[in-house]
C-alpha atoms as a PDB file:
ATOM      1  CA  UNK A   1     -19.412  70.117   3.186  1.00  0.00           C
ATOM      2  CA  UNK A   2     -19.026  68.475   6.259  1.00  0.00           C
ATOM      3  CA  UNK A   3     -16.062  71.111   8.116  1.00  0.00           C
ATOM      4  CA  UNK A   4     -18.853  73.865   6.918  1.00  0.00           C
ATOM      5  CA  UNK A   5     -21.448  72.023   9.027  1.00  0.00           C
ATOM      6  CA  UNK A   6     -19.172  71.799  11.994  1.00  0.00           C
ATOM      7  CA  UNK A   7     -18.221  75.237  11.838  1.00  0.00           C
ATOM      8  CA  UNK A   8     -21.701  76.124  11.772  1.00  0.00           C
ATOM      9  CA  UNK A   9     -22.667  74.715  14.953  1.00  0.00           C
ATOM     10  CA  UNK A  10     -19.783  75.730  16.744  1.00  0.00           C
ATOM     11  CA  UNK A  11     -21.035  78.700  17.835  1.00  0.00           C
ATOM     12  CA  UNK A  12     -24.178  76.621  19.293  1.00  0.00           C
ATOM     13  CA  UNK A  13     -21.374  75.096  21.369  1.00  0.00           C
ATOM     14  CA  UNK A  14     -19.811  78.111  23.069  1.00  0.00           C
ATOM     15  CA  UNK A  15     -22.703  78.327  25.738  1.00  0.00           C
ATOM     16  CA  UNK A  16     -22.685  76.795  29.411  1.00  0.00           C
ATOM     17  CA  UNK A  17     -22.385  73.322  30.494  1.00  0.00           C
ATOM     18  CA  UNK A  18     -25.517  73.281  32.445  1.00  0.00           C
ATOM     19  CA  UNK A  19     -27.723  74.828  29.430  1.00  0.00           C
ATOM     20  CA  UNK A  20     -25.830  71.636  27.271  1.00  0.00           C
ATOM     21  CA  UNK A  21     -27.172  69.282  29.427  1.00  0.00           C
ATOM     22  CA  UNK A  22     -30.792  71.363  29.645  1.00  0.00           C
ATOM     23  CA  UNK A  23     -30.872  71.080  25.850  1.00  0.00           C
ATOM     24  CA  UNK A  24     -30.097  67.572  25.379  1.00  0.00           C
ATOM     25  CA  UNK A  25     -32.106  66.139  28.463  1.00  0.00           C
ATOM     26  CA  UNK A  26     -32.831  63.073  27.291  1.00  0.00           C
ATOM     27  CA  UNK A  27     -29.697  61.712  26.220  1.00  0.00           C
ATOM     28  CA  UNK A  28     -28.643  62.307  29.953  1.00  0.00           C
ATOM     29  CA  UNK A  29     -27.147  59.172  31.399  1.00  0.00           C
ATOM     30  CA  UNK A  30     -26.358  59.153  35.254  1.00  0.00           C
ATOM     31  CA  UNK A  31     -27.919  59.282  38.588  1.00  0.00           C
ATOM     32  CA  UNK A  32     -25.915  62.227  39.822  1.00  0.00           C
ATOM     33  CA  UNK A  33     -23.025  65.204  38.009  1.00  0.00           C
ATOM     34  CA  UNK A  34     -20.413  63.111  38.762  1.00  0.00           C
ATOM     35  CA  UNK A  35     -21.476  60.578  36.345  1.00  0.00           C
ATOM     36  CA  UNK A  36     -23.605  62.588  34.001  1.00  0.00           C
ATOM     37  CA  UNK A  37     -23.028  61.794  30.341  1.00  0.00           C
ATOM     38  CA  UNK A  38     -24.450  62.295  27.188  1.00  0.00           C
ATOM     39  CA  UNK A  39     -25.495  59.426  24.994  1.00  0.00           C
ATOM     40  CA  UNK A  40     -26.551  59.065  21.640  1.00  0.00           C
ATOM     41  CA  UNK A  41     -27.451  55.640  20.931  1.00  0.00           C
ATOM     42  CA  UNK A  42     -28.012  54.893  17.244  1.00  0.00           C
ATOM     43  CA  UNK A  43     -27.345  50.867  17.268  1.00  0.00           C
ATOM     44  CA  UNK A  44     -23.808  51.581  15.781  1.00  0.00           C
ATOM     45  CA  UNK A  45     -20.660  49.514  15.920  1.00  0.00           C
ATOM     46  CA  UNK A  46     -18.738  52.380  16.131  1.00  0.00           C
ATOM     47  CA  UNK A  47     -18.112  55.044  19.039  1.00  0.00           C
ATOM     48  CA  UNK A  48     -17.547  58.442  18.680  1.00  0.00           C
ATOM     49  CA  UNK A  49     -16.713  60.373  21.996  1.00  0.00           C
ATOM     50  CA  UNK A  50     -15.720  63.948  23.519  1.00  0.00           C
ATOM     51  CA  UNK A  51     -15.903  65.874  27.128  1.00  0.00           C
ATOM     52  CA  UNK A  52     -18.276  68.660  27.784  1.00  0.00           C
ATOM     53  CA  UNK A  53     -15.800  70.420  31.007  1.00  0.00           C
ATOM     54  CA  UNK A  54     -13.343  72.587  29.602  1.00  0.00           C
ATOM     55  CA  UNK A  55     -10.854  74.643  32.067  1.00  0.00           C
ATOM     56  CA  UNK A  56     -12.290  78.666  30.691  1.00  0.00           C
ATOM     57  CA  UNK A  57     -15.955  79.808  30.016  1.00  0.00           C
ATOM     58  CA  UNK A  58     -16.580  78.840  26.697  1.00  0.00           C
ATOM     59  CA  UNK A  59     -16.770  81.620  24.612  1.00  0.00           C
ATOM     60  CA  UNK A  60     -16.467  82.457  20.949  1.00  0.00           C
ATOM     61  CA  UNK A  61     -14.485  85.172  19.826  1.00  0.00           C
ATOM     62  CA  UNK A  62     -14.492  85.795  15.944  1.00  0.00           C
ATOM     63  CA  UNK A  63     -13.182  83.949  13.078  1.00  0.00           C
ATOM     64  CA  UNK A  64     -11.054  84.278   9.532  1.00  0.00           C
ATOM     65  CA  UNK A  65     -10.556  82.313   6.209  1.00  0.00           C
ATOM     66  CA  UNK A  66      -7.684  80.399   8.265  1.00  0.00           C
ATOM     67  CA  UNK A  67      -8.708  80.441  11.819  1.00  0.00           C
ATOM     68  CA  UNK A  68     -11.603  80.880  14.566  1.00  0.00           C
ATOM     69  CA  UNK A  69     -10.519  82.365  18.123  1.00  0.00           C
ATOM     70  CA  UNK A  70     -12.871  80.541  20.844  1.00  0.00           C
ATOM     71  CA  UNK A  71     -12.118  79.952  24.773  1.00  0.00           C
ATOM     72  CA  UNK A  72     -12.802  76.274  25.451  1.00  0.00           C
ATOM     73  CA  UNK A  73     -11.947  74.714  21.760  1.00  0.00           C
ATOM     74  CA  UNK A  74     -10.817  71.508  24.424  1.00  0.00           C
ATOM     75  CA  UNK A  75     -12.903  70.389  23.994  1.00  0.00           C
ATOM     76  CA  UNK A  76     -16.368  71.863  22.890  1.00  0.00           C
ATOM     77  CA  UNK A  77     -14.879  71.742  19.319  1.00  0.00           C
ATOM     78  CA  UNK A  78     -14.503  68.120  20.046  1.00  0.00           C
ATOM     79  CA  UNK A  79     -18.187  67.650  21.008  1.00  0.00           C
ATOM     80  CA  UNK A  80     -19.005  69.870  17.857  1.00  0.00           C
ATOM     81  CA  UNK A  81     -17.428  67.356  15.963  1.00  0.00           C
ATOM     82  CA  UNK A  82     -18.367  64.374  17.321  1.00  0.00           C
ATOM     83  CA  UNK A  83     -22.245  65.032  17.045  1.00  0.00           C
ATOM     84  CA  UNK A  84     -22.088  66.000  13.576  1.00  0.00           C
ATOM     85  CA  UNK A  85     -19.739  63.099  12.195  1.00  0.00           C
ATOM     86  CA  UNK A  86     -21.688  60.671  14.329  1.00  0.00           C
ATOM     87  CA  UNK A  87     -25.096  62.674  12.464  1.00  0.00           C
ATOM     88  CA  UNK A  88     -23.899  61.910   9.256  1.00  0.00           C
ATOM     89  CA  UNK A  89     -22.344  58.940   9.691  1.00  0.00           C
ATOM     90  CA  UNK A  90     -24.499  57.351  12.405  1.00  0.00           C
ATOM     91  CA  UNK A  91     -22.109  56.291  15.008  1.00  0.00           C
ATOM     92  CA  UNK A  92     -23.029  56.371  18.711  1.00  0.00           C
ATOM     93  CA  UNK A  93     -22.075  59.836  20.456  1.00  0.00           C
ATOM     94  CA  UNK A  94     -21.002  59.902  23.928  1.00  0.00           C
ATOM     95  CA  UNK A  95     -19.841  63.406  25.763  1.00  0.00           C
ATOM     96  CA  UNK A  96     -18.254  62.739  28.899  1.00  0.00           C
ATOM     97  CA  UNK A  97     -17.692  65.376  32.007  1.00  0.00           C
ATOM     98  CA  UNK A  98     -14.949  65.846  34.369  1.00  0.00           C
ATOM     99  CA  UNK A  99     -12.278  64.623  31.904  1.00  0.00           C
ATOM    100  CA  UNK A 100     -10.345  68.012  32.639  1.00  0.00           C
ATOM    101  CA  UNK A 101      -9.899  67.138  36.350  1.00  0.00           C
ATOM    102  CA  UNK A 102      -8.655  63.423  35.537  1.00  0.00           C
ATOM    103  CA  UNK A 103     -11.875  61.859  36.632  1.00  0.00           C
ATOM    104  CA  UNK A 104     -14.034  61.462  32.894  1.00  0.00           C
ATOM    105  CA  UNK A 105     -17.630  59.887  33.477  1.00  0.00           C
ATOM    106  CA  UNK A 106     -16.597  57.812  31.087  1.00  0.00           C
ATOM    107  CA  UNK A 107     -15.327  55.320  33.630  1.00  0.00           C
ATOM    108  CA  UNK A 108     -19.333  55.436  34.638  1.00  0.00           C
ATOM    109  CA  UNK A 109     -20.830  54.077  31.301  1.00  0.00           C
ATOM    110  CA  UNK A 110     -21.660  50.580  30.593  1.00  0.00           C
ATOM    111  CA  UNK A 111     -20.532  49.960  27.320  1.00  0.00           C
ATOM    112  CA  UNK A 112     -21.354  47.485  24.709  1.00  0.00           C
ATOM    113  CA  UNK A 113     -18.377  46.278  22.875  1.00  0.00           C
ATOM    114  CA  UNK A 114     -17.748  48.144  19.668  1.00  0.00           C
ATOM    115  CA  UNK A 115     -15.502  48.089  16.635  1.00  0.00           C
ATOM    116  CA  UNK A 116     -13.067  50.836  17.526  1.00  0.00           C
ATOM    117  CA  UNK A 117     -14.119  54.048  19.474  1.00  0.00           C
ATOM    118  CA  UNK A 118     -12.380  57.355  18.332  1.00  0.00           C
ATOM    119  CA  UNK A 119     -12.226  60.278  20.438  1.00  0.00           C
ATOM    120  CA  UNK A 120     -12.119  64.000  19.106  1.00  0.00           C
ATOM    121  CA  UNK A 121     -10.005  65.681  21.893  1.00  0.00           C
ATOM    122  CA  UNK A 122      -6.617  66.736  20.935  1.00  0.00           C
ATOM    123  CA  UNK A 123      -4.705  69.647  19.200  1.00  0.00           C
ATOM    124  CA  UNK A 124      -2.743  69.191  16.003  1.00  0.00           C
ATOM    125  CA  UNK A 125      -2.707  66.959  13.857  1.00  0.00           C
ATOM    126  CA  UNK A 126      -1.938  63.466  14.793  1.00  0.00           C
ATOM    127  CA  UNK A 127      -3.365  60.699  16.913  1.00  0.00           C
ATOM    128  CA  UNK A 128      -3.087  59.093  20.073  1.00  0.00           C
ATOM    129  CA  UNK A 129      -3.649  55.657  21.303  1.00  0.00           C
ATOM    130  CA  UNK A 130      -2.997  55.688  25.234  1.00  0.00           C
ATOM    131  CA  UNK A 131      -1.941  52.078  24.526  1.00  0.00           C
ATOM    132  CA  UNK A 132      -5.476  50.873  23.504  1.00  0.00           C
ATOM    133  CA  UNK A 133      -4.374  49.466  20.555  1.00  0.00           C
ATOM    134  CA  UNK A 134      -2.903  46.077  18.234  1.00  0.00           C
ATOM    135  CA  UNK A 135      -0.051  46.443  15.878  1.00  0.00           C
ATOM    136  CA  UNK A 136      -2.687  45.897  13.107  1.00  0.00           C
ATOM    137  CA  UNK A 137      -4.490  48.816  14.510  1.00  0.00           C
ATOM    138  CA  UNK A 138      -0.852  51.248  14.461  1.00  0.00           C
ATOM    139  CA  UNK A 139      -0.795  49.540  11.272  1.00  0.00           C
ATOM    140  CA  UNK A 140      -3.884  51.043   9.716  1.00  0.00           C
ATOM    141  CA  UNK A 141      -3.708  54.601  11.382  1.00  0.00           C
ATOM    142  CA  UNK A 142      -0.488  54.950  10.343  1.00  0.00           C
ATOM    143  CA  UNK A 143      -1.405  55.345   6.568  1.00  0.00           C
ATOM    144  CA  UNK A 144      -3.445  58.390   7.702  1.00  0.00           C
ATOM    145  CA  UNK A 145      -1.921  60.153  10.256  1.00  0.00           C
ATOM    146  CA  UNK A 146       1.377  60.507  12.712  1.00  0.00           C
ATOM    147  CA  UNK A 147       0.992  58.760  16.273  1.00  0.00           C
ATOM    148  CA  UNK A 148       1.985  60.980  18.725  1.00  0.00           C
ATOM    149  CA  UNK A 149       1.788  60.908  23.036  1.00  0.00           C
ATOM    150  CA  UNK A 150      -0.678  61.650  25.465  1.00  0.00           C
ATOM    151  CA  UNK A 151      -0.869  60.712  28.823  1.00  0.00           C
ATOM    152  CA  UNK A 152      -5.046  60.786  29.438  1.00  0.00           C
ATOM    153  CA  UNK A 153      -8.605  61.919  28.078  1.00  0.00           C
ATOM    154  CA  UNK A 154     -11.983  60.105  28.256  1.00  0.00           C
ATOM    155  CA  UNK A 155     -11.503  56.698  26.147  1.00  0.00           C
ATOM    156  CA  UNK A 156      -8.839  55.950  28.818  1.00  0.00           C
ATOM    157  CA  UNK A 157     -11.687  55.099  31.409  1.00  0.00           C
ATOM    158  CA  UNK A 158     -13.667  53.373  29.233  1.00  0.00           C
ATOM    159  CA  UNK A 159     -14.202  49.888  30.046  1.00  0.00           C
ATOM    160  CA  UNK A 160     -13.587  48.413  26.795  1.00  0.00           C
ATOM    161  CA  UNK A 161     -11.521  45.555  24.707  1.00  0.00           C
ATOM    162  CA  UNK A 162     -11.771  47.874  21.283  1.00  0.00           C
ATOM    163  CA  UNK A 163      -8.748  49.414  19.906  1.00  0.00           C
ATOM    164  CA  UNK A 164      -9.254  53.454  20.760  1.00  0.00           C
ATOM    165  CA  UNK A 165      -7.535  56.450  19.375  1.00  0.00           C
ATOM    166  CA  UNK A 166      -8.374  60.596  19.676  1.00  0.00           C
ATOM    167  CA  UNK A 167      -7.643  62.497  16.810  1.00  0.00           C
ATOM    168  CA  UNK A 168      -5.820  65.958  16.466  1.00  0.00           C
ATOM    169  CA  UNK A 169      -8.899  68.590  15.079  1.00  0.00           C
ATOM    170  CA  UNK A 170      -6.450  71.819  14.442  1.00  0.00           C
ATOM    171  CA  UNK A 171      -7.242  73.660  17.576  1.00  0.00           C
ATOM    172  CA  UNK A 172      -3.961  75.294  19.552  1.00  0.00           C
ATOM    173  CA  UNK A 173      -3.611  76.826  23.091  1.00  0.00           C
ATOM    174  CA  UNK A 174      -6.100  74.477  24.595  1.00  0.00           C
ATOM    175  CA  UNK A 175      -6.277  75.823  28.123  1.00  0.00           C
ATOM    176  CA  UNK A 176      -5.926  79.689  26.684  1.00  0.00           C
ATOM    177  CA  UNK A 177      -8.020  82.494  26.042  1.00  0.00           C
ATOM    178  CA  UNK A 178      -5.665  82.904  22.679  1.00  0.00           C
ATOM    179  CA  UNK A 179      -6.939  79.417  21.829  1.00  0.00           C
ATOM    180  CA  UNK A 180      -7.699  78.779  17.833  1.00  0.00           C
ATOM    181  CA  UNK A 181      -8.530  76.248  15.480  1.00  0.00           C
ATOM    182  CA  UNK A 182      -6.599  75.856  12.071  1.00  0.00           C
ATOM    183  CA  UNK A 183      -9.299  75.675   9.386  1.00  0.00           C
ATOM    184  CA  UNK A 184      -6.536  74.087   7.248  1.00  0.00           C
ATOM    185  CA  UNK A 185      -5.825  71.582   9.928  1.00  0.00           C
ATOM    186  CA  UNK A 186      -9.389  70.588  10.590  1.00  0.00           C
ATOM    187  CA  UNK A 187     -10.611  70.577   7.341  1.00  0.00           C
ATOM    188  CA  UNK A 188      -7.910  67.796   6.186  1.00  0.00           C
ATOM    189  CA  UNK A 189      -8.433  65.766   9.757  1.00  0.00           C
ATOM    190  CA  UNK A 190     -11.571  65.622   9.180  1.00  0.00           C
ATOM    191  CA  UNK A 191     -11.551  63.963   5.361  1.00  0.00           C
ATOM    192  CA  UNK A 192      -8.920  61.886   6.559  1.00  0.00           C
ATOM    193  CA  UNK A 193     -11.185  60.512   9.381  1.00  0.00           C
ATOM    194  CA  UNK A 194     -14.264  60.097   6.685  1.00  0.00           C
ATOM    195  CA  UNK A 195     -11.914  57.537   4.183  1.00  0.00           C
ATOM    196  CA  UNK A 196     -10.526  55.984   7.272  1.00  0.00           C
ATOM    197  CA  UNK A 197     -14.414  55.395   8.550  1.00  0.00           C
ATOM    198  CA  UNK A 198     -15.432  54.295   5.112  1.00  0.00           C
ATOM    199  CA  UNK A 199     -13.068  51.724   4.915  1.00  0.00           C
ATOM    200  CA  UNK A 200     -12.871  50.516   8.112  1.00  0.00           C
ATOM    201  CA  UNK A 201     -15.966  50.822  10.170  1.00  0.00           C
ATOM    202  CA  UNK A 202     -16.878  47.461   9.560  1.00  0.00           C
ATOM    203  CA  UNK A 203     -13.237  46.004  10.757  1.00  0.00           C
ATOM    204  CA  UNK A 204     -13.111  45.016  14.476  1.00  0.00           C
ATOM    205  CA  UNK A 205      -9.774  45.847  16.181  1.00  0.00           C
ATOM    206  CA  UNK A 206      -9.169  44.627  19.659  1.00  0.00           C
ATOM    207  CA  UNK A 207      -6.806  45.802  21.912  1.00  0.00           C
END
């Protein structure tokens, strides 16, 4: 099951940015840390994206058969999630830096034009578009999810025409050192997000 695979890296996760970027040197992009990203390219029409700087030392506390306590769930969790969908479903990856401070490397990355890009940085359950979106896009996330407000993460600097939205993944207390994700939560965002890929990962949507 996918969730199980997510929740089985998570722990890999929970470690130091600097020993992130040590273990994945060569998707590095950027000539200096204030534009260092992470890359995966795979040829895909389809983005998948998430920021590496959280606000606390990641660090993973325990877990039940409803949650897992971990400092830095915003948004390691997020960049747990996004390499393993993008894995299985082979999407480009891209983990970001600095989005915590308002100043993602995103805005650094020359980007081909894709499909849609979906982001993996938000607590809850619903979605966000940051106004990169069409009325057919609202249209089409709407049978899946609620679409809530937010005011900023990584796909806002992206220089793109796609339609963009970052998905709720069950974590709570984001910026805490109670933060926790609901397994419930996560489980059923992320089998929501494989139909909606299934069907529509083909479908361009411009903003």
């Amino acid at each position: 099951m996918i969730t199980s695979r997510i929740l089985n890296k998570l722990r890999n996760w929970m470690c130091s940015k600097a020993w992130v970027y040590k273990t994945n040197q060569k998707y590095i992009l950027g000539d200096s840390p204030e534009k260092y990203r992470i890359f995966i390219d795979r040829g895909s029409d389809i983005l998948f994206t998430a920021h590496l700087d959280t606000v606390l030392t990641p660090k993973y506390i325990k877990s039940t058969k409803k949650n897992v306590w971990a400092v830095g769930l915003d948004d390691r969790l997020g960049c747990d999630v996004a390499t393993v969908l993008g894995e299985e479903l082979g999407a480009d990856v891209l983990l970001c830096d600095h989005e915590e401070s308002g100043k993602s490397t995103a805005y650094h990355h020359d980007l081909k034009e894709y499909n849609w890009i979906a982001e993996f940085d938000r607590e809850g359950d619903d979605v966000v578009t940051y106004d990169l979106d069409s009325y057919a896009f609202n249209q089409v996330l709407l049978k899946y999810w609620n679409i809530g407000f937010g005011s900023y993460s990584d796909i806002a600097d992206l220089p793109t025409t796609a339609c963009c939205f970052n998905l709720g993944i069950g974590y709570q207390h984001a910026h805490s050192k109670d933060s926790y994700v609901d397994l419930k939560i996560l489980k059923s965002q992320i089998e929501k997000f494989m139909v909606f890929y299934e069907k529509y990962s083909t479908v361009k949507f411009v903003a």
